[in-house]
Protein backbone atom coordinates (compact mmCIF):
# COMPACT_ATOMS: atom_id res chain seq x y z
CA UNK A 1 125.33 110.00 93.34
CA UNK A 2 128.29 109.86 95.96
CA UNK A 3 130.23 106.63 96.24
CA UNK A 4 133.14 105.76 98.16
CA UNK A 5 135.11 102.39 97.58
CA UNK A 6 134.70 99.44 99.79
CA UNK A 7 136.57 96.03 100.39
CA UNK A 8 135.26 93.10 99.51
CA UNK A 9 135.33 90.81 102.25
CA UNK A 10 137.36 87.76 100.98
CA UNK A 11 139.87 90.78 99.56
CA UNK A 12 139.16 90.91 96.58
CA UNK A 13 138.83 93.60 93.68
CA UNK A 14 137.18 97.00 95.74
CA UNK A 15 133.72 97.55 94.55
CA UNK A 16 131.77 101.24 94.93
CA UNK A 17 129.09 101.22 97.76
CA UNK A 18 126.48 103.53 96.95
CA UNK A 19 123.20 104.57 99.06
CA UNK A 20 120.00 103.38 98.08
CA UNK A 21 116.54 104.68 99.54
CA UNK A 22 114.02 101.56 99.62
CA UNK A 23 110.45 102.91 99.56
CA UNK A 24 107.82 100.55 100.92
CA UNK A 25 103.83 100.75 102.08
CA UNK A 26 103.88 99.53 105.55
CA UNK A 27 102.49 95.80 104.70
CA UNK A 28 105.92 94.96 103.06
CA UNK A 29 108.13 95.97 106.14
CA UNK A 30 109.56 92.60 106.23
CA UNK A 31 110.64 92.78 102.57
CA UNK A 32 112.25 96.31 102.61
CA UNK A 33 113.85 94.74 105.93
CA UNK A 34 115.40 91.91 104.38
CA UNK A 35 116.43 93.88 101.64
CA UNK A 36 118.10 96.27 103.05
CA UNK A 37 120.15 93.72 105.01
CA UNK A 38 120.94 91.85 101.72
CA UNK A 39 122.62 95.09 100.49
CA UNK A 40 124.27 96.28 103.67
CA UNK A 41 126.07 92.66 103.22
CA UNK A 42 127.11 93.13 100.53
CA UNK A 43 128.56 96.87 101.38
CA UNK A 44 126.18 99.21 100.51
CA UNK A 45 124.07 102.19 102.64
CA UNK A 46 120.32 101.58 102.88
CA UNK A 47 117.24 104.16 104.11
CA UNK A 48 114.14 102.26 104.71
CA UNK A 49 111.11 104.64 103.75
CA UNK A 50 107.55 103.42 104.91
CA UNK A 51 106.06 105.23 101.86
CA UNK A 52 102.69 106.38 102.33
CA UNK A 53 101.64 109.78 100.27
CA UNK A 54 99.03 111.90 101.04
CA UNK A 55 95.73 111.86 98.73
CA UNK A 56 95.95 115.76 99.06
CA UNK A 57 99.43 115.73 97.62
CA UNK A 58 100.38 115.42 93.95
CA UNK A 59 102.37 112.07 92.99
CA UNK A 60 104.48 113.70 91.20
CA UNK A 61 105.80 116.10 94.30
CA UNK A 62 105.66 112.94 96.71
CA UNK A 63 108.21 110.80 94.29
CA UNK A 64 110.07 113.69 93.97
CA UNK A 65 110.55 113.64 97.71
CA UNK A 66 111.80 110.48 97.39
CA UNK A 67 114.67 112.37 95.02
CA UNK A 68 116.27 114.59 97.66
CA UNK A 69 118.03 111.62 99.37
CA UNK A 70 121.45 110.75 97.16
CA UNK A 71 121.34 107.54 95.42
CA UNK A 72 118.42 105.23 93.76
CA UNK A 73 115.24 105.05 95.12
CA UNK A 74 113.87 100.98 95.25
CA UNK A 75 110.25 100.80 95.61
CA UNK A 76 108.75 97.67 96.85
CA UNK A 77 105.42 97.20 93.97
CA UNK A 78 102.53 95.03 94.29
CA UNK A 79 99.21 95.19 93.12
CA UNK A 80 98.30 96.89 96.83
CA UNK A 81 101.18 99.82 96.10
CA UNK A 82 99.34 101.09 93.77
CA UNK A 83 96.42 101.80 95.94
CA UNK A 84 98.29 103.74 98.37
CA UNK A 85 96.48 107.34 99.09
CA UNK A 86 94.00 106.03 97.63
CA UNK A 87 94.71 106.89 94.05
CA UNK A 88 92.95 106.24 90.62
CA UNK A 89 95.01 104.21 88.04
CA UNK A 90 95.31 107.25 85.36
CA UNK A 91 96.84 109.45 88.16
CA UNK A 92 99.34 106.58 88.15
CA UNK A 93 100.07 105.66 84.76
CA UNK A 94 100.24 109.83 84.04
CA UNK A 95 102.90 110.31 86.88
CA UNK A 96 105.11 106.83 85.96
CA UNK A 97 104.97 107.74 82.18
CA UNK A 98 106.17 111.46 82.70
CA UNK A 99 107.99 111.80 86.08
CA UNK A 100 109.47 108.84 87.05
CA UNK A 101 110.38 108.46 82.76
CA UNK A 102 111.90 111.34 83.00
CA UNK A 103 114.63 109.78 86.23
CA UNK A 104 113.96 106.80 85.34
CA UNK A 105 118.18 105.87 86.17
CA UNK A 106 117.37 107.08 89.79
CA UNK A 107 114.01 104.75 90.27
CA UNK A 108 114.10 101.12 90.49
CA UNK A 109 111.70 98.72 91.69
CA UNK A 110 111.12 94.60 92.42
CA UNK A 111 107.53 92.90 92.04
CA UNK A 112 106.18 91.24 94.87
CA UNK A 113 102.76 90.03 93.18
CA UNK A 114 101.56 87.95 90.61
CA UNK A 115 98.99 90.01 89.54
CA UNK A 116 99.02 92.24 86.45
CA UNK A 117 100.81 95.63 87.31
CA UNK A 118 99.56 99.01 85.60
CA UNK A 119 100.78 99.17 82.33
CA UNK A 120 103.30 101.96 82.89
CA UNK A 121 104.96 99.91 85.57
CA UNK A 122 107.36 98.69 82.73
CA UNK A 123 109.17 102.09 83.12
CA UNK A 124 110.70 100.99 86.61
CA UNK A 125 111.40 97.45 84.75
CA UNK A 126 110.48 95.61 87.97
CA UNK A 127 112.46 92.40 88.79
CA UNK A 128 109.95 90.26 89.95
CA UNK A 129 110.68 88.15 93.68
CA UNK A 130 107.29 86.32 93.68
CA UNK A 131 107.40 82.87 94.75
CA UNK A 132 111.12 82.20 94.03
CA UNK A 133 114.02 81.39 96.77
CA UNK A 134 115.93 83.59 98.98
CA UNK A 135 119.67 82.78 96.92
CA UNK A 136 117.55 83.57 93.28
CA UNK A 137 115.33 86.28 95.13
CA UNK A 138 119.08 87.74 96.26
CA UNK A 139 120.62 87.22 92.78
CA UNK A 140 117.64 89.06 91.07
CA UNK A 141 117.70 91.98 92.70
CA UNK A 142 121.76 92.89 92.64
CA UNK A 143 121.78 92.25 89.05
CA UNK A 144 118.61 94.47 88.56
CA UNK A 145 120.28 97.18 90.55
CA UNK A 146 124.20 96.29 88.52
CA UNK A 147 125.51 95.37 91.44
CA UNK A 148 128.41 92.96 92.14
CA UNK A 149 128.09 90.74 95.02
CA UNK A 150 130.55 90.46 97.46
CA UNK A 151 131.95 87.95 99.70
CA UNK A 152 129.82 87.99 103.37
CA UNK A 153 131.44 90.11 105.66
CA UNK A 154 133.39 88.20 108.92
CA UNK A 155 132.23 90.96 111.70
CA UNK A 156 128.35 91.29 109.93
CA UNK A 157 125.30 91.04 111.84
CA UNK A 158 123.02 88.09 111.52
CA UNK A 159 119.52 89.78 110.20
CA UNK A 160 116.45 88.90 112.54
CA UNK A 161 114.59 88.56 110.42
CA UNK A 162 114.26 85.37 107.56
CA UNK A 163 113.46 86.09 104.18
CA UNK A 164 109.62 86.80 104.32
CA UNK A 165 108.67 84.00 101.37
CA UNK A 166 109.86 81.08 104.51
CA UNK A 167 107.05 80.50 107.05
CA UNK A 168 107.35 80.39 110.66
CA UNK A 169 108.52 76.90 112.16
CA UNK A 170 105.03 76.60 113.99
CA UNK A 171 101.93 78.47 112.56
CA UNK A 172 98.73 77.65 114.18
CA UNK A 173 95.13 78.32 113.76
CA UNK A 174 95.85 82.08 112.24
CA UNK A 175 92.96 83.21 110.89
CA UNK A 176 92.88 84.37 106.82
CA UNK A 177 94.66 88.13 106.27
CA UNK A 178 91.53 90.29 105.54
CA UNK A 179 92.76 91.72 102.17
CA UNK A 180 90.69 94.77 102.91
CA UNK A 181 92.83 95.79 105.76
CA UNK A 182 93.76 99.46 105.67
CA UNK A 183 95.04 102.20 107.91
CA UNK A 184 96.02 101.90 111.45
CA UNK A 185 99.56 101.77 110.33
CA UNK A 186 100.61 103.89 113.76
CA UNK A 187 98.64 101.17 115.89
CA UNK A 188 100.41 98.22 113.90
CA UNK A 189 103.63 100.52 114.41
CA UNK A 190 103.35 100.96 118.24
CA UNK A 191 102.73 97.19 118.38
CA UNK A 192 105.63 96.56 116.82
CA UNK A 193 107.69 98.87 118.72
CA UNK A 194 106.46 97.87 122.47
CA UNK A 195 107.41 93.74 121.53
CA UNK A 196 110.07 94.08 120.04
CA UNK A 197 112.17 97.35 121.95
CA UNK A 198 112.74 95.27 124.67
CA UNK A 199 115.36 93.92 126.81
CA UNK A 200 115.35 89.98 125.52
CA UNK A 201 112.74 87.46 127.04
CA UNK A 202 108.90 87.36 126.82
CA UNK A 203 107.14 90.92 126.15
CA UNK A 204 103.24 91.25 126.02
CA UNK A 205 101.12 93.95 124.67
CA UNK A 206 97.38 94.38 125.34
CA UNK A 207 94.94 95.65 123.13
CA UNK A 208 92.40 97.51 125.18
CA UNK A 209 89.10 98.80 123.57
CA UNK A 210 85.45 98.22 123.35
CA UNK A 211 83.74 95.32 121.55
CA UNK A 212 83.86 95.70 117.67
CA UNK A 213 86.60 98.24 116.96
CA UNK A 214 88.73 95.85 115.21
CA UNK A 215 91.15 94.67 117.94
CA UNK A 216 91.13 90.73 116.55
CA UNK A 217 91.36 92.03 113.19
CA UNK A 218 94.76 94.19 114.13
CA UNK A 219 95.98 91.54 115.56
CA UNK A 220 95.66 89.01 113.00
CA UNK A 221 96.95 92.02 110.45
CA UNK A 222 100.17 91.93 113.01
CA UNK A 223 100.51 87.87 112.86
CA UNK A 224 100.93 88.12 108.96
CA UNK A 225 102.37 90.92 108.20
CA UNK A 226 105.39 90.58 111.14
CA UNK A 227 105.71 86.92 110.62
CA UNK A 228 109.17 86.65 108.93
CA UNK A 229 110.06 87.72 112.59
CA UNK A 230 108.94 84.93 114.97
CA UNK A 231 109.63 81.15 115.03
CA UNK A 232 106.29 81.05 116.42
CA UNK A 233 102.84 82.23 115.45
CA UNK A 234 100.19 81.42 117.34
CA UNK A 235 97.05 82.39 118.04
């Protein structure tokens, strides 16, 4: 791991700022996104990794991947990571009890469900964010990673997005995130992309397609999963 020393911002005692790799599947964008702004605040280098292996690869080689970047890999669990490729549960428990044992001081991860994990899960020793506040969600994590926290920094950026547990100001007549929503993470992507690279002001994007090929349910998929970036959701 290479670490360099960094100032805290009140000038106090230097701390080491390291570079962590924080692998997500594309529904928890907002998450890795406010987590890697809680860490650049408080000094440290942060890769955001929309994490989403191949079937045809082996687990094993695609969290190895994850090992050729320096520094600790975060991964962003819930009950929905674990069906990423998809994969069956033994594959799972096999690769977390062998592998990721194995590095287990490079892997960490934080629980964003409050549903049972796989049993092997214990090996990452997940901190668990569900339902709590943004200063104890904050205070979890650094200590799960033995981190120091650090005065805010004067010339830092305000994030743009909130912390993804606070609703919009105005949500109205949403309908219910189909829990069976897979895929069409490049569509959701390109969404994203065209209404948000922008110069600032209103910005519209059109879903064009025939009747039935799941244009309503992409963009009710955007409304919840993008939320933590609006003041507004409306539909």
């Amino acid at each position: 791991m290479v670490a360099q020393r960094h100032l805290t911002g009140d000038g106090g005692p230097d701390q080491e700022s390291q570079h962590f790799v924080v692998a997500f599947p594309g529904h928890h964008r907002p998450w890795a996104t406010w987590i890697a702004r809680r860490l650049e605040a408080h000094g440290h280098r942060v890769t955001s990794h929309r994490w989403d292996p191949d079937r045809d690869q082996a687990l094993e080689d695609a969290l190895g991947d994850l090992l050729l970047a320096r520094g600790r890999v975060l991964l962003v669990l819930s009950d929905w990571f674990f069906q990423l490729g998809p994969r069956r549960e033994g594959d799972w428990n096999d690769v977390l009890r062998g592998f990721v044992a194995a590095n287990a001081d490079r892997f960490a991860a934080v629980n964003l469900t409050n549903r049972a994990l796989l049993p092997a899960t214990a090996v990452l020793e997940p901190v668990d964010l569900w339902g709590i506040g943004e200063q104890e969600a904050e205070r979890r994590l650094l200590v799960r990673l033995s981190l120091e926290p650090s005065a805010p920094r004067t010339d830092a950026v305000p994030s743009p997005s909130r912390y993804p547990s606070d609703p919009p100001a105005v949500w109205g007549e949403v309908p219910r995130r189909n829990a069976r929503f897979t895929g069409r993470e490049d569509l959701l992507n390109r969404v994203q992309e065209s209404l948000t690279d922008v110069e600032p002001g209103a910005s519209v994007c059109a879903l064009v397609g025939m009747s039935g090929i799941g244009k309503t349910q992409l963009a009710a998929e955007y409304a919840h999963r993008f939320s933590p970036d609006y003041d507004v959701v409306w539909w």
